[in-house]
Protein backbone atom coordinates (compact mmCIF):
# COMPACT_ATOMS: atom_id res chain seq x y z
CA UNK A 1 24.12 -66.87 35.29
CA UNK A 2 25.19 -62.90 35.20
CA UNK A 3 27.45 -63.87 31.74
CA UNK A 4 24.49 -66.05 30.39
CA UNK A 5 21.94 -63.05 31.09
CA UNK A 6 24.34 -60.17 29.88
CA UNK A 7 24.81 -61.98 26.15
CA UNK A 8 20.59 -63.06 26.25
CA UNK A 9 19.89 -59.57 26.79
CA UNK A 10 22.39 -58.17 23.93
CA UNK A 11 21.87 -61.21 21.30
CA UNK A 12 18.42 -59.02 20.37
CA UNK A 13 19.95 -56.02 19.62
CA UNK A 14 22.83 -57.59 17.44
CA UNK A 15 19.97 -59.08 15.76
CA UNK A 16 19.12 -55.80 14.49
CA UNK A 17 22.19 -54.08 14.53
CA UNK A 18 23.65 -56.48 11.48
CA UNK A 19 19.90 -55.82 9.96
CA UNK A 20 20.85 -52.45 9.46
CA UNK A 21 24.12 -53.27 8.14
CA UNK A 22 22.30 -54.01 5.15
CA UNK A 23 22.35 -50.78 4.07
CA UNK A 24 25.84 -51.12 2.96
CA UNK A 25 25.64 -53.98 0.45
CA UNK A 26 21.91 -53.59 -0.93
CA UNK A 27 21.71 -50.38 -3.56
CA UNK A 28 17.92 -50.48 -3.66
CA UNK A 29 14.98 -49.98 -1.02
CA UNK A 30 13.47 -53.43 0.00
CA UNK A 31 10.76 -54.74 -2.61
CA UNK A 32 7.04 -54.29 -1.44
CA UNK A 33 7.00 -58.14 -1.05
CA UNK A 34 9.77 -58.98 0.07
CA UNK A 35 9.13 -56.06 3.36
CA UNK A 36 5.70 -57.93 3.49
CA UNK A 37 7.61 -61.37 3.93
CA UNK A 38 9.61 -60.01 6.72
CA UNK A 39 7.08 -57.80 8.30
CA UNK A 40 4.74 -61.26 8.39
CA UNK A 41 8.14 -63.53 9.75
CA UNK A 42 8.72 -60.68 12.81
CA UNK A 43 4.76 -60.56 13.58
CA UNK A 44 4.90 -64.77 13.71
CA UNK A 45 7.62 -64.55 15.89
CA UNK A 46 6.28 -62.27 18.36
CA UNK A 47 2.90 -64.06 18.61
CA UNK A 48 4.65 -66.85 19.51
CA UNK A 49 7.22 -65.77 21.68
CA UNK A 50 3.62 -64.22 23.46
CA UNK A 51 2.37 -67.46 23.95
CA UNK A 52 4.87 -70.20 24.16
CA UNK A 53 7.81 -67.43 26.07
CA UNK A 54 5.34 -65.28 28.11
CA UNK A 55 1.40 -66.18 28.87
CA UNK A 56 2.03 -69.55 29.58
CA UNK A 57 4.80 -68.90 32.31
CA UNK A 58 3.22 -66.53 33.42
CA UNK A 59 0.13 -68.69 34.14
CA UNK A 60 2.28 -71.85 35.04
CA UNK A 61 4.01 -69.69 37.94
CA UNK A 62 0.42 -68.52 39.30
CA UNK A 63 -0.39 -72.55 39.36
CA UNK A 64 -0.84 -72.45 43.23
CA UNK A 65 -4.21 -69.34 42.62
CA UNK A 66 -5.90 -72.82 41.33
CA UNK A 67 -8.75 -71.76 38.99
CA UNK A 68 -7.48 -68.38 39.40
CA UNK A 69 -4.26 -68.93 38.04
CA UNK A 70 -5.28 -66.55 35.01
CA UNK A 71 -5.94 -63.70 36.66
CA UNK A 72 -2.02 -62.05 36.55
CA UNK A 73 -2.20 -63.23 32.92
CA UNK A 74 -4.96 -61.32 32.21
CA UNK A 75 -3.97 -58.44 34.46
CA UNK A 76 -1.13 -58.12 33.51
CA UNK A 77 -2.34 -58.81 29.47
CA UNK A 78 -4.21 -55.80 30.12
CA UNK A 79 -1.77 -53.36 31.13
CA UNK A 80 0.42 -54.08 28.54
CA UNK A 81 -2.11 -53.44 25.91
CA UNK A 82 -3.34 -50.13 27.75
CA UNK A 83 0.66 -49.04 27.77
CA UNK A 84 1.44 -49.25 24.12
CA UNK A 85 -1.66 -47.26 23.57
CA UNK A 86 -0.50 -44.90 25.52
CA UNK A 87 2.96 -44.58 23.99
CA UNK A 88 1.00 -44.40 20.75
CA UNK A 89 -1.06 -41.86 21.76
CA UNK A 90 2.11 -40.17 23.36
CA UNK A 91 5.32 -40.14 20.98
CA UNK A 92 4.95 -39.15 17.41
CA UNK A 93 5.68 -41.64 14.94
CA UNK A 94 5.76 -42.39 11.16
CA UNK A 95 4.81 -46.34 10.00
CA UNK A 96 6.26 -47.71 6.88
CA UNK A 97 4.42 -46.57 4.11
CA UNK A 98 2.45 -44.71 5.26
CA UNK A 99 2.03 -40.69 4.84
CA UNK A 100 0.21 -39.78 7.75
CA UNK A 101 1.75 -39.48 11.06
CA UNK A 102 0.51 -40.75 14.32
CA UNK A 103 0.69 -39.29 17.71
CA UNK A 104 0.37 -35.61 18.65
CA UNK A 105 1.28 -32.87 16.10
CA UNK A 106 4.95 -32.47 15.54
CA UNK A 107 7.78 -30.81 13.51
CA UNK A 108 9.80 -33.57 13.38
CA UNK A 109 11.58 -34.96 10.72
CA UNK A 110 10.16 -38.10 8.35
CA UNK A 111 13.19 -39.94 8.94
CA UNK A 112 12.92 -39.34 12.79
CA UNK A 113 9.58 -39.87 13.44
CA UNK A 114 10.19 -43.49 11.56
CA UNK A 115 12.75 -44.36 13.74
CA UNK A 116 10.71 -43.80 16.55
CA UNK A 117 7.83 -45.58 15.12
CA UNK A 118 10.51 -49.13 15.14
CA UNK A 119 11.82 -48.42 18.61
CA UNK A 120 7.81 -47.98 20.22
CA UNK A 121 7.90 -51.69 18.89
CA UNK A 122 11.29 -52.63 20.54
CA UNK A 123 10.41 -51.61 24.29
CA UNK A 124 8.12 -54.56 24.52
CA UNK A 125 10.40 -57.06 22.70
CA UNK A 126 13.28 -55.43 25.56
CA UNK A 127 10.86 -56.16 28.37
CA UNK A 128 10.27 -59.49 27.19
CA UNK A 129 13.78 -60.66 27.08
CA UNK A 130 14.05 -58.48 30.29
CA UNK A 131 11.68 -60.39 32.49
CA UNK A 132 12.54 -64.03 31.01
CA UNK A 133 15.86 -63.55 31.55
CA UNK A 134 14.38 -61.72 35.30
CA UNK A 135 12.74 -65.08 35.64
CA UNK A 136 15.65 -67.46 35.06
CA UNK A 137 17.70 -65.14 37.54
CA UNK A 138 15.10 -65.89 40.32
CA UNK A 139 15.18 -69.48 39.90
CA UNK A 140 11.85 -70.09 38.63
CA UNK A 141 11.54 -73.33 37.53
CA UNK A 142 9.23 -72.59 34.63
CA UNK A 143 12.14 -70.54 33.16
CA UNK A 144 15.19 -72.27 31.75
CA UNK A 145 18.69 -71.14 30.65
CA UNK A 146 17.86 -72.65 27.35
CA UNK A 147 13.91 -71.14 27.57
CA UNK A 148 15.35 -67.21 28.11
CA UNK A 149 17.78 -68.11 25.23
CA UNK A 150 15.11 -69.64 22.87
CA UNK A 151 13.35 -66.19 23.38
CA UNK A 152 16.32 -63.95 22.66
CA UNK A 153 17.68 -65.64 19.60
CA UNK A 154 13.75 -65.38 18.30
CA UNK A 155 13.92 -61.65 18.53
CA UNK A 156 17.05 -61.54 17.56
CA UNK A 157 16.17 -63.42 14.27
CA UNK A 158 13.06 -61.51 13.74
CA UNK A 159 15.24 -58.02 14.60
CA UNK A 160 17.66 -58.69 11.45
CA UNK A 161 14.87 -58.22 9.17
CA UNK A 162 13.70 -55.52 11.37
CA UNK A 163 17.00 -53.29 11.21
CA UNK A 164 17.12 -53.41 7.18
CA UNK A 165 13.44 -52.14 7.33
CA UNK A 166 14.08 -49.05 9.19
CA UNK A 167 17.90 -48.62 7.78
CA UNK A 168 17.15 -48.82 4.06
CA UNK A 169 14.23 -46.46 3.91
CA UNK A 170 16.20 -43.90 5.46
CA UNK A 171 19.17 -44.39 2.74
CA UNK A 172 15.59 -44.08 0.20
CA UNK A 173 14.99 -40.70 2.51
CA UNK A 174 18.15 -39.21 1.29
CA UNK A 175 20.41 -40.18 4.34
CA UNK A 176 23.86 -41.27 3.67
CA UNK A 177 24.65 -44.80 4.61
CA UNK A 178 26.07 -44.17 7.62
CA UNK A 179 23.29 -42.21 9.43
CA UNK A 180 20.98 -44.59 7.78
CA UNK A 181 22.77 -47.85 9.78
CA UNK A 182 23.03 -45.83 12.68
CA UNK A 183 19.44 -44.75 12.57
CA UNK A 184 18.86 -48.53 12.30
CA UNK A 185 21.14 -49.28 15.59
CA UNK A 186 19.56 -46.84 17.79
CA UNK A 187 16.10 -48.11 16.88
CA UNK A 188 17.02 -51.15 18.68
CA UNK A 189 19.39 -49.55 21.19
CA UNK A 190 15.71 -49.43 23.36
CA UNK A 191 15.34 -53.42 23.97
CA UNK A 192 18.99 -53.85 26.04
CA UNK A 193 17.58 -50.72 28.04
CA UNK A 194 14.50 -51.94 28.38
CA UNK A 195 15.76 -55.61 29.47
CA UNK A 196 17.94 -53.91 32.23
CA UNK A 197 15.51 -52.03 33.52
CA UNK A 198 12.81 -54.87 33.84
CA UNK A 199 15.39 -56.86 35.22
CA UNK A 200 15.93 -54.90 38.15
CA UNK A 201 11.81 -54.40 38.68
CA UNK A 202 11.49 -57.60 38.65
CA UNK A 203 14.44 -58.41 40.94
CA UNK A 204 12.96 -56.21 43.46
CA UNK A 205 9.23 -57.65 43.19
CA UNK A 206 9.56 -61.06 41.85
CA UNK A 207 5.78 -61.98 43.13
CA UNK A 208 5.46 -59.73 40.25
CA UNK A 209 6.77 -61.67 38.08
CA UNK A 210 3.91 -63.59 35.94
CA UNK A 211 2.31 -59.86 35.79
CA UNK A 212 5.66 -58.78 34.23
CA UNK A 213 5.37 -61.32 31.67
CA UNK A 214 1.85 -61.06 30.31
CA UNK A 215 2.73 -57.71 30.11
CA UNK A 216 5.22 -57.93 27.67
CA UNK A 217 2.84 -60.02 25.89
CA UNK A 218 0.33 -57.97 25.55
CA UNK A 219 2.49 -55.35 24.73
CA UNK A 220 4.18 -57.52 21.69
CA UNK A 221 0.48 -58.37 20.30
CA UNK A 222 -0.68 -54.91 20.44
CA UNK A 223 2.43 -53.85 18.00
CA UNK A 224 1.72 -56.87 16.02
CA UNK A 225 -2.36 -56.43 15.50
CA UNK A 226 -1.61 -52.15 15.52
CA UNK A 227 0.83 -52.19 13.09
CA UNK A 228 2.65 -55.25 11.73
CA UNK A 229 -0.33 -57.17 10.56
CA UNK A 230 -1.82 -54.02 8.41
CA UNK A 231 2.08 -53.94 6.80
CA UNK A 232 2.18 -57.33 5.91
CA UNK A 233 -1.42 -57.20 4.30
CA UNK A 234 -0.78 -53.81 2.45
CA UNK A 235 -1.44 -54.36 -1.64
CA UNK A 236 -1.11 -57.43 -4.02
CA UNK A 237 -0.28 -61.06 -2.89
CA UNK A 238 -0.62 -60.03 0.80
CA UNK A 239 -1.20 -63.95 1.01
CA UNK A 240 3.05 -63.85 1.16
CA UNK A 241 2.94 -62.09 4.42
CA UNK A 242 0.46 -65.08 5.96
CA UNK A 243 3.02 -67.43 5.11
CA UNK A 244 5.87 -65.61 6.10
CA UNK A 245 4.02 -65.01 9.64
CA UNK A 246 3.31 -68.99 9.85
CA UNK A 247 7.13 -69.43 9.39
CA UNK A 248 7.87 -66.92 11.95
CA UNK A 249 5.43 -68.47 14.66
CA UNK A 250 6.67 -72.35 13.52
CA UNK A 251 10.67 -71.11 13.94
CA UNK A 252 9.43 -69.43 16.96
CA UNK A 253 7.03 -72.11 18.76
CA UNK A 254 9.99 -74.74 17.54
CA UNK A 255 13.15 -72.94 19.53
CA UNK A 256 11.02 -72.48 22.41
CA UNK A 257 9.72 -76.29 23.01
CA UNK A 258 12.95 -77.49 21.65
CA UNK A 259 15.08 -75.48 23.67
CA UNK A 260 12.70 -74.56 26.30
């Protein structure tokens, strides 16, 4: 279970570590559509992964509150949301293509503060593996080997994508190759921390559990309605990120019932 767990909660960030590898065989910045197609695939993932991965567990292991077995859902839905605001509020940060940046006033470099802007949408992907993975440790029986591993191969697929967005507008930036990839890595470097670190909350309140996992839901759909679905709908033919997101959720939904 420890070796099954320790590769689940790296397969994510390998997922976006080769992503930024990218940077070494493409010359050019991504195309406008194609970084809509990709931005639309990650967002279908992660509104999947909510549903399929984290709200219904969550509500499936509060079964015995009867009627009330939403409540931690929606608790826990709640606080999630009400955390990513926060961090946005909190840690400066530059979105793709966009000039202005958000979060307090800051000197900080373009290339940093878009860097940061991909990792504030890591942590929840990190908790999300974190407290399936949590889940599967503490012998839930709504959570699977194959369920946790459905979730982190999801992110993981959605993360490739992910790492070439964030490690190919820094080569655009002026950065050489190398700081670009590496830029790319460390944007993901968040979601193994995060994962531990849920882990071991969870481990010492596992009651807490189906809180845990609606939060990471409601984290994941704030990042996806804040700032992925606004990408993916920026300019012409933004009809190419709606399909792209309805492939993400269908590759999504599918590893999770299959493998789940």
């Amino acid at each position: 279970m420890i070796q099954d767990t320790f590769w689940g909660i790296l397969i994510p960030f390998l997922g976006t570590s080769l992503g930024a590898g990218c940077v070494f065989f493409l010359k050019n910045a991504l195309r406008d559509g194609i970084q809509r197609a990709l931005t639309g695939f990650a967002a279908g993932v992660m509104v999947a992964a909510s549903v399929w991965s984290l709200l219904i567990p969550a509500m499936e292991q509060a079964a015995d509150l009867g009627r009330l077995a939403f409540f931690p859902a929606a608790v826990g839905f709640w606080l999630g949301i009400l955390f990513l605001l926060l961090l946005d509020h909190l840690i400066p940060h530059l979105h793709q293509n966009s000039l202005q940046a958000e979060g307090p006033k800051s000197q900080l470099q373009r290339t940093t503060m878009m860097v940061l802007a991909v990792t504030l949408h890591n942590i929840p992907e990190g908790m999300a593996v974190g407290v399936v993975y949590a889940g599967y440790l503490a012998g839930t029986a709504q959570i699977t080997a194959a369920g946790a591993l459905a979730l982190s191969l999801g992110i993981a697929i959605q993360n490739f994508p992910e790492g070439a967005i964030i490690s190919m507008p820094l080569r655009s930036e002026g950065m050489k190759k190398g700081r670009a990839f590496w830029g790319g890595v460390l944007s993901g470097i968040v979601e193994p921390i995060g994962a531990v670190l849920t882990i071991l909350a969870a481990g010492i309140v596992v009651p807490a559990l189906p809180y845990l996992l609606s939060f990471a839901a409601g984290a994941m759909l704030y990042v996806v309605v804040e700032e992925l679905i606004p990408e993916m709908s920026q300019g012409q033919h933004s009809n190419v990120g709606t399909v792209f997101f309805a492939v993400g959720f269908s590759v999504m939904m599918v590893l999770d019932v299959a493998l789940g």
